[in-house]
Protein backbone atom coordinates (compact mmCIF):
# COMPACT_ATOMS: atom_id res chain seq x y z
CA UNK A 1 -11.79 2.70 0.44
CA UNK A 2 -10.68 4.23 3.39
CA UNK A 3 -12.54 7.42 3.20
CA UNK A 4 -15.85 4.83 3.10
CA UNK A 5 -15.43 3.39 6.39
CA UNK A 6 -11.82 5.33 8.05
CA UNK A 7 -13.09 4.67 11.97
CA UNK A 8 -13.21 1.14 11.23
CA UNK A 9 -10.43 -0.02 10.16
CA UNK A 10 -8.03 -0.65 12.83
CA UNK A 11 -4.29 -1.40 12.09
CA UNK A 12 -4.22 -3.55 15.35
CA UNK A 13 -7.17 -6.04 14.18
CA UNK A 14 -6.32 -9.71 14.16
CA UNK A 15 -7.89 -12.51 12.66
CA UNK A 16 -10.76 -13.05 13.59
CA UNK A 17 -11.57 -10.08 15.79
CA UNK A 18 -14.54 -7.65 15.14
CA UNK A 19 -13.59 -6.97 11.36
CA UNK A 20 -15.61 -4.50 8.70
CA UNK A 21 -17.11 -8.29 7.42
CA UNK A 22 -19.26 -8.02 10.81
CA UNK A 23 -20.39 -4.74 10.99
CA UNK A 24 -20.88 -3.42 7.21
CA UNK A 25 -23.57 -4.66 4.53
CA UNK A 26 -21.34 -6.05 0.90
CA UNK A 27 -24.08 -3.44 -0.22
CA UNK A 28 -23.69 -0.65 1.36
CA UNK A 29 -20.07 -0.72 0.40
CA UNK A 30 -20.89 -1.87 -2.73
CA UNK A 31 -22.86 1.42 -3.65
CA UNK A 32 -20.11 3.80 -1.38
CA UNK A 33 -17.45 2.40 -3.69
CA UNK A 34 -18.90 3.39 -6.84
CA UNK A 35 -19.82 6.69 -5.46
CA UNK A 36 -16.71 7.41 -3.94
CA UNK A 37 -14.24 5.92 -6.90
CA UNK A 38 -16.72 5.49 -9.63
CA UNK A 39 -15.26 3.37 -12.61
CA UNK A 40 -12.21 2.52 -10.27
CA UNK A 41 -14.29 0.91 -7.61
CA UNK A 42 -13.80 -2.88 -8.00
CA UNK A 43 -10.11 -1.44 -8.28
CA UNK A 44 -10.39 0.10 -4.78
CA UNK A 45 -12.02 -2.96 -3.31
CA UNK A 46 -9.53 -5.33 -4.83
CA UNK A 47 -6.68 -2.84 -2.91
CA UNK A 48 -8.48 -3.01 0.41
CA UNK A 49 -9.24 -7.29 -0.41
CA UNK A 50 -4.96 -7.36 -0.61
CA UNK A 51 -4.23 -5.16 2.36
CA UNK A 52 -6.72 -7.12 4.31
CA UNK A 53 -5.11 -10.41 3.44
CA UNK A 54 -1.02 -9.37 3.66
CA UNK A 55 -2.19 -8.23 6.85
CA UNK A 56 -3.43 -11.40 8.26
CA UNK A 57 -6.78 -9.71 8.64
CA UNK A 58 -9.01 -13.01 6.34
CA UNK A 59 -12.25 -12.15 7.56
CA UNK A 60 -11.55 -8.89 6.01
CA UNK A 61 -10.25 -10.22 3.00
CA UNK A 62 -12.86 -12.20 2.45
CA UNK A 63 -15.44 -8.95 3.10
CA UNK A 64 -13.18 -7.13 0.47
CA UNK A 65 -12.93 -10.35 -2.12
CA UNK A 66 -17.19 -10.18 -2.13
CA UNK A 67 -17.37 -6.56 -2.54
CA UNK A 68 -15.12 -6.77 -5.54
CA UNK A 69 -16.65 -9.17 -7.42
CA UNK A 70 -20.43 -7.77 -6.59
CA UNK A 71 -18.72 -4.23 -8.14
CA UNK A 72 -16.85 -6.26 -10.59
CA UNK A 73 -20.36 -8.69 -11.69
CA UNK A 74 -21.70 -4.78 -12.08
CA UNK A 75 -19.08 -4.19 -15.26
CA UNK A 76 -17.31 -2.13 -12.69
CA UNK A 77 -13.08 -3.00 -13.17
C-alpha cells in the first residue's frame, strides 16, 4: 500500500497524531488498492492494518482494519 499513499505515512507518527484515518476516504483507498494490487488487495490492506498496529500507530490500524474488510466484503482476499 505504500505506493497508494508513500508521503503519508510517516515512521515517526504516534498514536493519535494526524494518521492516514484523518486525511484519506476508506474509499478512495478502497478502489487504489484494487487497482494497484488487484486480487491481492485485502492482502495489502491487511499488511498495512498489522504494521499500523505493531507500530503503536491504532488510529491507523483501525483505518487499515476498515479498508480490509470493505475490499474483503467485495470477494477481494
Amino acid at each position: 500500500m505504500s505506493k497508494i499513499v508513500p508521503h503519508l505515512i510517516s515512521t515517526q507518527q504516534r498514536p493519535g497524531s494526524n494518521g492516514l484515518w484523518r486525511v484519506l476516504d476508506h474509499d478512495e483507498v478502497v478502489n487504489a488498492a484494487i487497482s494497484t494490487y488487484g486480487s491481492e488487495a485485502a492482502t495489502a490492506a491487511a499488511y498495512c492494518a498489522l504494521d499500523a498496529w505493531t507500530d503503536g500507530r491504532h488510529h491507523d490500524y483501525g483505518f487499515w482494519f476498515e479498508v480490509f474488510l470493505r475490499l474483503r466484503k467485495r470477494g477481494l482476499m
